[in-house]
PDB file of N, CA and C in Angstrom:
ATOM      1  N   UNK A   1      -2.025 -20.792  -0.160  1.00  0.00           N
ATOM      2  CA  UNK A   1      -0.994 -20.304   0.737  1.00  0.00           C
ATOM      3  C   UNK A   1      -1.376 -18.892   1.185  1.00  0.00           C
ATOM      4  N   UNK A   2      -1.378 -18.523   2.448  1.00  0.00           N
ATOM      5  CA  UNK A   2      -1.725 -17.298   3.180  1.00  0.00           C
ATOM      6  C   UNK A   2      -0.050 -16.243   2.925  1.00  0.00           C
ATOM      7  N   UNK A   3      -0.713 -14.596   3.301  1.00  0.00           N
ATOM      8  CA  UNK A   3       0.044 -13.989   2.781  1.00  0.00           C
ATOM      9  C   UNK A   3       1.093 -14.224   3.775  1.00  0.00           C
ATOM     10  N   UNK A   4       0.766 -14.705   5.191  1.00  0.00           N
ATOM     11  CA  UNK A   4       1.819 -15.459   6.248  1.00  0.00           C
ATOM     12  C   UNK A   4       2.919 -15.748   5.645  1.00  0.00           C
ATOM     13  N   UNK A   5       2.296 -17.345   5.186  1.00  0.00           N
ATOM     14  CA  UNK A   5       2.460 -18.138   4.989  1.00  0.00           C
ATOM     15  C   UNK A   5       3.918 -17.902   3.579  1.00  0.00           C
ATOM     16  N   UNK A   6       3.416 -17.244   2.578  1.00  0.00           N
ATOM     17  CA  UNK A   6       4.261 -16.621   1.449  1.00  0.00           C
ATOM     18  C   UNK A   6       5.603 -15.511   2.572  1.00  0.00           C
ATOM     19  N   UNK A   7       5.183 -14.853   3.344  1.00  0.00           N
ATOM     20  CA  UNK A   7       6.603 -13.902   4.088  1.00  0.00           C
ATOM     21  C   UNK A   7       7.239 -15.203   4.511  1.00  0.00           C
ATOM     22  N   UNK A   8       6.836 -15.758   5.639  1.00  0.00           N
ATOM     23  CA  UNK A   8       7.596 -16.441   6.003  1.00  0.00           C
ATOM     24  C   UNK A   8       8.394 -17.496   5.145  1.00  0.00           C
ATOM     25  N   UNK A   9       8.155 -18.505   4.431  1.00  0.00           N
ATOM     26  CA  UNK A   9       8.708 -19.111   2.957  1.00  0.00           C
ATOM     27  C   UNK A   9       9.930 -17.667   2.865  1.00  0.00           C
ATOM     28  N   UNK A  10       9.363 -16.823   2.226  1.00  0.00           N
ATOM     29  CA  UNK A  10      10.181 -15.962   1.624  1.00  0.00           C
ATOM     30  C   UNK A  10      11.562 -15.289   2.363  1.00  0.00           C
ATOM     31  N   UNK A  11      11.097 -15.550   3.841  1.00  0.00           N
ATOM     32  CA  UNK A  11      12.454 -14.588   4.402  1.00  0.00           C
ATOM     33  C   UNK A  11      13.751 -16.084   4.826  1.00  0.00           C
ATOM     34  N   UNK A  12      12.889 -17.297   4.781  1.00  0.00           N
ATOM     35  CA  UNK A  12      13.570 -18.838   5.026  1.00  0.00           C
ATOM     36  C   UNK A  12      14.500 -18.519   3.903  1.00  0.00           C
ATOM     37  N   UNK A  13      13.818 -18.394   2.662  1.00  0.00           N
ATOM     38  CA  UNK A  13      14.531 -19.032   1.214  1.00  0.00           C
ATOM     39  C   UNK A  13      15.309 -17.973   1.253  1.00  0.00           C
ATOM     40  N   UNK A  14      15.240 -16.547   1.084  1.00  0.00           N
ATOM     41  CA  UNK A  14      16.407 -15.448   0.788  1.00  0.00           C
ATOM     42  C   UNK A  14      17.466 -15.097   1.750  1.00  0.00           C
ATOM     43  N   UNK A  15      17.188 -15.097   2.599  1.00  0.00           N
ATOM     44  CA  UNK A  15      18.382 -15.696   4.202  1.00  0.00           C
ATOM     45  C   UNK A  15      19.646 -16.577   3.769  1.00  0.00           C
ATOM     46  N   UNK A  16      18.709 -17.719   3.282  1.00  0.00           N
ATOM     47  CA  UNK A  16      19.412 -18.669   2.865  1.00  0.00           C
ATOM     48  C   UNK A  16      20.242 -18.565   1.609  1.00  0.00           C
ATOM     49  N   UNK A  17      19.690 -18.185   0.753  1.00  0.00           N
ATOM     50  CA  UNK A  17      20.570 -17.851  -0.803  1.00  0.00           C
ATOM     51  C   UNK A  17      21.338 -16.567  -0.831  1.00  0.00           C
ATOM     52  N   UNK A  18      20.610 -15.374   0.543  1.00  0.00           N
ATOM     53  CA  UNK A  18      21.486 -14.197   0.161  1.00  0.00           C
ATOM     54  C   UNK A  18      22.670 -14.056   1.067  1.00  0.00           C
ATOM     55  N   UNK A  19      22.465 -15.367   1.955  1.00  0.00           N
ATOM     56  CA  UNK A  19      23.354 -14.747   3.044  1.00  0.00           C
ATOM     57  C   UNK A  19      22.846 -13.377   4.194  1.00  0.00           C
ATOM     58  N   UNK A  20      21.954 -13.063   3.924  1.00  0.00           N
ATOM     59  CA  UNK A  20      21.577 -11.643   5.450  1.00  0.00           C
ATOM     60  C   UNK A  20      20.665 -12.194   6.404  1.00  0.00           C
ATOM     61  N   UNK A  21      20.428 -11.431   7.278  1.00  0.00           N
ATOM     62  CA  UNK A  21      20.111 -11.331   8.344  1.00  0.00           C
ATOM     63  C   UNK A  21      18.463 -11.567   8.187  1.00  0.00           C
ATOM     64  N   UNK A  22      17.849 -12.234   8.959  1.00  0.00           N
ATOM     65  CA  UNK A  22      16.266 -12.315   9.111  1.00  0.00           C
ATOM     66  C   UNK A  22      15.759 -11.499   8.638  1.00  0.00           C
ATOM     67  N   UNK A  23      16.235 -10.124   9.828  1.00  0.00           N
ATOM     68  CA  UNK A  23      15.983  -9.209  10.455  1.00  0.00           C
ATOM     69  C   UNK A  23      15.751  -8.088   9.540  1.00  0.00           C
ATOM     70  N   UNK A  24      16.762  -8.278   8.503  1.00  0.00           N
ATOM     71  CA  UNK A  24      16.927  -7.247   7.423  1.00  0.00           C
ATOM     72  C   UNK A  24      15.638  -7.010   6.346  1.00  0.00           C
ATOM     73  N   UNK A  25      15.082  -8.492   6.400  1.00  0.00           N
ATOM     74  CA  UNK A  25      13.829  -8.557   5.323  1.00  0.00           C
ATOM     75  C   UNK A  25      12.481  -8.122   6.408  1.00  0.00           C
ATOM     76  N   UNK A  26      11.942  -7.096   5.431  1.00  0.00           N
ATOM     77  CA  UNK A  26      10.996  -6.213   6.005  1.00  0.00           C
ATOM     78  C   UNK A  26      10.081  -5.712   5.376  1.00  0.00           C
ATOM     79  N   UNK A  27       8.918  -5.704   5.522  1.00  0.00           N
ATOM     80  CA  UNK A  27       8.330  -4.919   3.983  1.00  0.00           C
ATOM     81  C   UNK A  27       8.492  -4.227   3.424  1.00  0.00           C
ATOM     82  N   UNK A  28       9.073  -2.918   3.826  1.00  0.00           N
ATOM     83  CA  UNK A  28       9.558  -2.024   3.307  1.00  0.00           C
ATOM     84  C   UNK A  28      10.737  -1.543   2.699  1.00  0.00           C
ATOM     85  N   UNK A  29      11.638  -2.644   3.212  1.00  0.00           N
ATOM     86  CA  UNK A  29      13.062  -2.771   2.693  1.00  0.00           C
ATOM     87  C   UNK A  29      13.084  -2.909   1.383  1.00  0.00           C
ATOM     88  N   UNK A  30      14.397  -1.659   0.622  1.00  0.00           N
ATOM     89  CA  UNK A  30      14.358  -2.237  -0.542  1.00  0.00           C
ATOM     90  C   UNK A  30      15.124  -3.496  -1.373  1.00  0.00           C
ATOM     91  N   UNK A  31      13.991  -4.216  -1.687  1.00  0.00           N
ATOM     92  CA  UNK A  31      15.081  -5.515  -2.036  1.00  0.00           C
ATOM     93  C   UNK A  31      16.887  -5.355  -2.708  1.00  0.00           C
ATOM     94  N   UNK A  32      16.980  -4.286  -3.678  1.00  0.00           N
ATOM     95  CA  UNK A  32      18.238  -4.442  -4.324  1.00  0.00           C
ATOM     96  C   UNK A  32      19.341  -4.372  -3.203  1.00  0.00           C
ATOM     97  N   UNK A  33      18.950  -3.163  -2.315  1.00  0.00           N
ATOM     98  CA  UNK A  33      19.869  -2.967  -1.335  1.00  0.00           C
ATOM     99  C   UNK A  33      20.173  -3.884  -0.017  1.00  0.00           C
ATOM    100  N   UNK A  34      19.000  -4.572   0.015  1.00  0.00           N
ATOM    101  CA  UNK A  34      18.973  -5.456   1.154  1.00  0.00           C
ATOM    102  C   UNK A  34      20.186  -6.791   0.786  1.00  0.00           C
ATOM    103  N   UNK A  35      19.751  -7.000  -0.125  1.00  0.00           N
ATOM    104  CA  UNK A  35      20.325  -8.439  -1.003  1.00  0.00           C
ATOM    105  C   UNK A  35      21.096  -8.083  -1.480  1.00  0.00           C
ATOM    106  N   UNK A  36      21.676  -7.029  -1.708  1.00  0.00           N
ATOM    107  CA  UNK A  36      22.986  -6.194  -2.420  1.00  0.00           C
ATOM    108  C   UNK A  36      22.919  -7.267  -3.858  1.00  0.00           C
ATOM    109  N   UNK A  37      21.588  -6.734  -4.754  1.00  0.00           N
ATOM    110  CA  UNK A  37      21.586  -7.740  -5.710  1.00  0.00           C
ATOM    111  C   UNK A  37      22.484  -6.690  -7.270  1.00  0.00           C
ATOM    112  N   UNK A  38      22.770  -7.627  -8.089  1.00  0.00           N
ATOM    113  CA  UNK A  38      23.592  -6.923  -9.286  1.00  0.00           C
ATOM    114  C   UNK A  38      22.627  -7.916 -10.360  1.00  0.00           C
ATOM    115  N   UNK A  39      23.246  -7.135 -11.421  1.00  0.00           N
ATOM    116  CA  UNK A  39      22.606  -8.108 -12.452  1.00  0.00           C
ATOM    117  C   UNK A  39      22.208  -9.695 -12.646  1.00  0.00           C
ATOM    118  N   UNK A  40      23.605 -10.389 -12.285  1.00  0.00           N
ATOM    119  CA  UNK A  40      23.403 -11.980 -11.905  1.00  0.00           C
ATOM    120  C   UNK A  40      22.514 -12.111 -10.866  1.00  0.00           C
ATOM    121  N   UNK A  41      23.010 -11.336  -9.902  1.00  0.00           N
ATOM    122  CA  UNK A  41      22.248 -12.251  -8.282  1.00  0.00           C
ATOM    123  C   UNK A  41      20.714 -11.905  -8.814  1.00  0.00           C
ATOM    124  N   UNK A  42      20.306 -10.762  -9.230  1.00  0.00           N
ATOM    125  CA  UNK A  42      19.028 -11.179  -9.436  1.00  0.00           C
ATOM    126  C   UNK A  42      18.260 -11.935 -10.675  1.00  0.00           C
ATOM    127  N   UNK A  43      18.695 -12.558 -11.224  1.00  0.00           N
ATOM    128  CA  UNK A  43      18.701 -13.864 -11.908  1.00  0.00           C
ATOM    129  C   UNK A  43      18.508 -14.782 -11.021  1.00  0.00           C
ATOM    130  N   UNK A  44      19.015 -14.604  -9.627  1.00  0.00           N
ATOM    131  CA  UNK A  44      19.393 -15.881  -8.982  1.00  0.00           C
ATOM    132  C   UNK A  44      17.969 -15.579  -8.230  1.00  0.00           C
ATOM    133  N   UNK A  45      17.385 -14.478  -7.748  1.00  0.00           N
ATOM    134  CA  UNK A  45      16.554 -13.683  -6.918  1.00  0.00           C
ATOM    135  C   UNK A  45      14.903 -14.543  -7.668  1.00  0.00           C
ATOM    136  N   UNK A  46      14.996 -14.019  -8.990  1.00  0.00           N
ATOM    137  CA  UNK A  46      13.802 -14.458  -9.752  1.00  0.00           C
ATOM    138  C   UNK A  46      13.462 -16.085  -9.827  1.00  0.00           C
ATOM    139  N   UNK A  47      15.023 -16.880 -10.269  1.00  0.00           N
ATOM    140  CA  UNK A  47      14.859 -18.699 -10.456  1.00  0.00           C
ATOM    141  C   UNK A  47      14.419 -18.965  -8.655  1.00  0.00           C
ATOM    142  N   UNK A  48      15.222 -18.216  -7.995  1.00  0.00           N
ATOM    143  CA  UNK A  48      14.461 -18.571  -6.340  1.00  0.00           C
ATOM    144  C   UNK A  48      12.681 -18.293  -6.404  1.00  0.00           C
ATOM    145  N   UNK A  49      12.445 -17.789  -6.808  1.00  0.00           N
ATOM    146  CA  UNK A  49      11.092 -17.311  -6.655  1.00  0.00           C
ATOM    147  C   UNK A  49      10.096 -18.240  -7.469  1.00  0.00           C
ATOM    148  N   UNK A  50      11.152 -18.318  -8.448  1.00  0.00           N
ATOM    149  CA  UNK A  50       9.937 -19.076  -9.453  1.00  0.00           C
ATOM    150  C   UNK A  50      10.101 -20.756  -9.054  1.00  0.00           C
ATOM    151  N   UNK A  51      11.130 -21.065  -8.362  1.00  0.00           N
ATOM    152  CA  UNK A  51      11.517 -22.799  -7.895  1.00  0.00           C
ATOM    153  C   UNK A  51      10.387 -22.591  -7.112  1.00  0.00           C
ATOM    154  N   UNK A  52      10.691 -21.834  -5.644  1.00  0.00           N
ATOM    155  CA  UNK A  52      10.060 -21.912  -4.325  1.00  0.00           C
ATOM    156  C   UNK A  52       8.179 -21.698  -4.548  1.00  0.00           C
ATOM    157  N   UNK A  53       8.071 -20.924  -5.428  1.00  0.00           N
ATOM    158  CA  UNK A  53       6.232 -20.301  -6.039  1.00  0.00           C
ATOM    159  C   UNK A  53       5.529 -21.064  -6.633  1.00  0.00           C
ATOM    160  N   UNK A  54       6.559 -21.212  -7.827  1.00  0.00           N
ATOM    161  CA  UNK A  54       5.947 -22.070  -9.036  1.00  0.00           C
ATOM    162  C   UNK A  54       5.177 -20.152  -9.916  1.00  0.00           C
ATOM    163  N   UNK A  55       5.817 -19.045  -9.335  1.00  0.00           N
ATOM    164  CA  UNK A  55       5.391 -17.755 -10.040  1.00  0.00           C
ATOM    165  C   UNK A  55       6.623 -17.019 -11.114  1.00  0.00           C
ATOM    166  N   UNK A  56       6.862 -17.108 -12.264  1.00  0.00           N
ATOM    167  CA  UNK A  56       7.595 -16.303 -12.822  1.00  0.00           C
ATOM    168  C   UNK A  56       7.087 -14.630 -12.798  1.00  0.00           C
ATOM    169  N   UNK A  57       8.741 -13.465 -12.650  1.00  0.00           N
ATOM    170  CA  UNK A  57       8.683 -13.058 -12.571  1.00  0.00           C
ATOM    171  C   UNK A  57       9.487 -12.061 -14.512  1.00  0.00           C
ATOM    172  N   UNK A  58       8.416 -11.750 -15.218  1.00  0.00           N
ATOM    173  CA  UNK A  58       9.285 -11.236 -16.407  1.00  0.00           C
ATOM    174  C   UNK A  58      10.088  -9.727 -15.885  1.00  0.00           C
ATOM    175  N   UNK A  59      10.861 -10.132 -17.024  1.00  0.00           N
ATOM    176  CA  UNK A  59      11.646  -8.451 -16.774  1.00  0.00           C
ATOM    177  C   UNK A  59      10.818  -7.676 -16.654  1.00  0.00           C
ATOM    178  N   UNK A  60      10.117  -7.178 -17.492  1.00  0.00           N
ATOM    179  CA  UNK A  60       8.770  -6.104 -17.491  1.00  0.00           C
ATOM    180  C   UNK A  60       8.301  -5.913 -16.209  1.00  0.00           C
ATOM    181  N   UNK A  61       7.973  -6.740 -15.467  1.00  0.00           N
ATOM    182  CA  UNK A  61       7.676  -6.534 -14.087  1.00  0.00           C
ATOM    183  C   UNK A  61       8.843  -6.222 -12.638  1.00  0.00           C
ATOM    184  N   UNK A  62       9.636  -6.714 -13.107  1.00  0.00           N
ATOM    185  CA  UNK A  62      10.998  -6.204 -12.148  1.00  0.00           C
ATOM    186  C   UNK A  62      10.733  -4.622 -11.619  1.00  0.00           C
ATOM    187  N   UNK A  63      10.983  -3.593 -12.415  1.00  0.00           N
ATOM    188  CA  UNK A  63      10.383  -2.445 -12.059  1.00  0.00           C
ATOM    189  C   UNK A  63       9.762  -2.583 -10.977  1.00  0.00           C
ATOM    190  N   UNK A  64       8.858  -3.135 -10.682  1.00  0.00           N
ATOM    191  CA  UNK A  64       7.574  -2.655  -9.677  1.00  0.00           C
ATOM    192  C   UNK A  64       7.935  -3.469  -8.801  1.00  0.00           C
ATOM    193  N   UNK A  65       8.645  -4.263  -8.565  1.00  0.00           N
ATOM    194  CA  UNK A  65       9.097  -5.363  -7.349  1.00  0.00           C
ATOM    195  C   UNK A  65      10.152  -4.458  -6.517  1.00  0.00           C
ATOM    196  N   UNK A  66      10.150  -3.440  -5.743  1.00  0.00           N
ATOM    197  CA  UNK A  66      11.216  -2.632  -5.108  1.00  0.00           C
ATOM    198  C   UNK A  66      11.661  -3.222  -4.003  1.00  0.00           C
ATOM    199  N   UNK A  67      10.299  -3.596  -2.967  1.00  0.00           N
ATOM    200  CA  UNK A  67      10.761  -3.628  -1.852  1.00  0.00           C
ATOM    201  C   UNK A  67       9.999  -5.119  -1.383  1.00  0.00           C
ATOM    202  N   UNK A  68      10.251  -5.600   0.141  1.00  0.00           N
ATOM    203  CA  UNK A  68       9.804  -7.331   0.235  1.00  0.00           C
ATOM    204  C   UNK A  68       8.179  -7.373   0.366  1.00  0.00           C
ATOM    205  N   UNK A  69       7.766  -5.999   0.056  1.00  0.00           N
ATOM    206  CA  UNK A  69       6.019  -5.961   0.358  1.00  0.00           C
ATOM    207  C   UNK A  69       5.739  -6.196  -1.000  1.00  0.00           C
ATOM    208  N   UNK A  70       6.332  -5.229  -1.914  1.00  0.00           N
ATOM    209  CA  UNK A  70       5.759  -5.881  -3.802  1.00  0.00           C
ATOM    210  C   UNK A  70       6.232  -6.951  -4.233  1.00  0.00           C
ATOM    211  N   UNK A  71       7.108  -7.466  -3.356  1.00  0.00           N
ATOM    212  CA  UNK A  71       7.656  -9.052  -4.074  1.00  0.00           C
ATOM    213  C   UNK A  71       6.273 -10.211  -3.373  1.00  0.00           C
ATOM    214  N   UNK A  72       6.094 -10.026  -1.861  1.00  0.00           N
ATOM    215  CA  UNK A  72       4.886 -10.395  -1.478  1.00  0.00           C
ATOM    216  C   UNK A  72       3.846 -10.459  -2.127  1.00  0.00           C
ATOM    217  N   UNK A  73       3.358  -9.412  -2.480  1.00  0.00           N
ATOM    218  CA  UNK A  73       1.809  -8.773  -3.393  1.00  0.00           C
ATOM    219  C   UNK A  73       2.366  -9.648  -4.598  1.00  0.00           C
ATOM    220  N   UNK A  74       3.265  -9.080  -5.501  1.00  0.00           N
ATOM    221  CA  UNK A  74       3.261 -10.136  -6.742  1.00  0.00           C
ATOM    222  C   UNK A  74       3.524 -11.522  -6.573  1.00  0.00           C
ATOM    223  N   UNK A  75       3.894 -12.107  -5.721  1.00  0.00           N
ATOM    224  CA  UNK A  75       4.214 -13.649  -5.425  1.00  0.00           C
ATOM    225  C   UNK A  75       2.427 -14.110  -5.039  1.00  0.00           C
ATOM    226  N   UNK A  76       1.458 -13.648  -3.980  1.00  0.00           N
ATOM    227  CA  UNK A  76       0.356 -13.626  -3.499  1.00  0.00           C
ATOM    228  C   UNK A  76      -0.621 -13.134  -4.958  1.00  0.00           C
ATOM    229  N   UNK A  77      -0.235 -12.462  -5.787  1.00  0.00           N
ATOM    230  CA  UNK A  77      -1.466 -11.987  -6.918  1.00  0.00           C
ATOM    231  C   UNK A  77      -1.512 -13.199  -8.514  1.00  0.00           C
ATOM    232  N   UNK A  78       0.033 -13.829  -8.300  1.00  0.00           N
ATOM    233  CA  UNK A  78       0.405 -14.525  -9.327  1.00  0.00           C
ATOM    234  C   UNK A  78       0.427 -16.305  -9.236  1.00  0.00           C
ATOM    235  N   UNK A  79       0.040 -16.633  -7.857  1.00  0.00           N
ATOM    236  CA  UNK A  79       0.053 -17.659  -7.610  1.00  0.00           C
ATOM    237  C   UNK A  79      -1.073 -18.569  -8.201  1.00  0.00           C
ATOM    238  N   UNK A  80      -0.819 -19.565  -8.825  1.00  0.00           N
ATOM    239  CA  UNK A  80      -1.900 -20.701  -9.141  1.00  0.00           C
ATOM    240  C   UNK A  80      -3.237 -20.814  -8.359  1.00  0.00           C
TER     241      UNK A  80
END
């Protein structure tokens, strides 16, 4: 899968589960604020990622996932 190929997937599936705008997902955007995520929703953020990837994301790594460019890079570095 091209790094295309992974944004696009990615802005389909979180649109869809977060409720926002296309428009809003950007590379640089930061995910918590974009997705107005809280403790649960991102539970919900990670099982999306890991259904749609087949990539788990551990807590340990959350940290470094800020914005939709490091969720990219780690979805693209962790893939099968």
């Amino acid at each position: 899968m091209t790094r295309e190929e992974i944004i696009e997937k990615t802005i389909e599936t979180l649109t869809d589960e977060f409720d926002v705008n296309e428009e809003e997902i950007v590379e640089d955007a930061p995910i918590y604020q974009t997705l107005h995520l809280d403790s649960l929703s991102l539970v919900d953020l990670v099982a999306v990622v890991q259904y749609t990837f087949k990539v788990k994301i551990p807590a340990e790594d959350l940290p470094n996932v800020k914005t939709f460019g490091n969720l990219y890079d780690y979805i693209e570095s962790h893939m099968a």
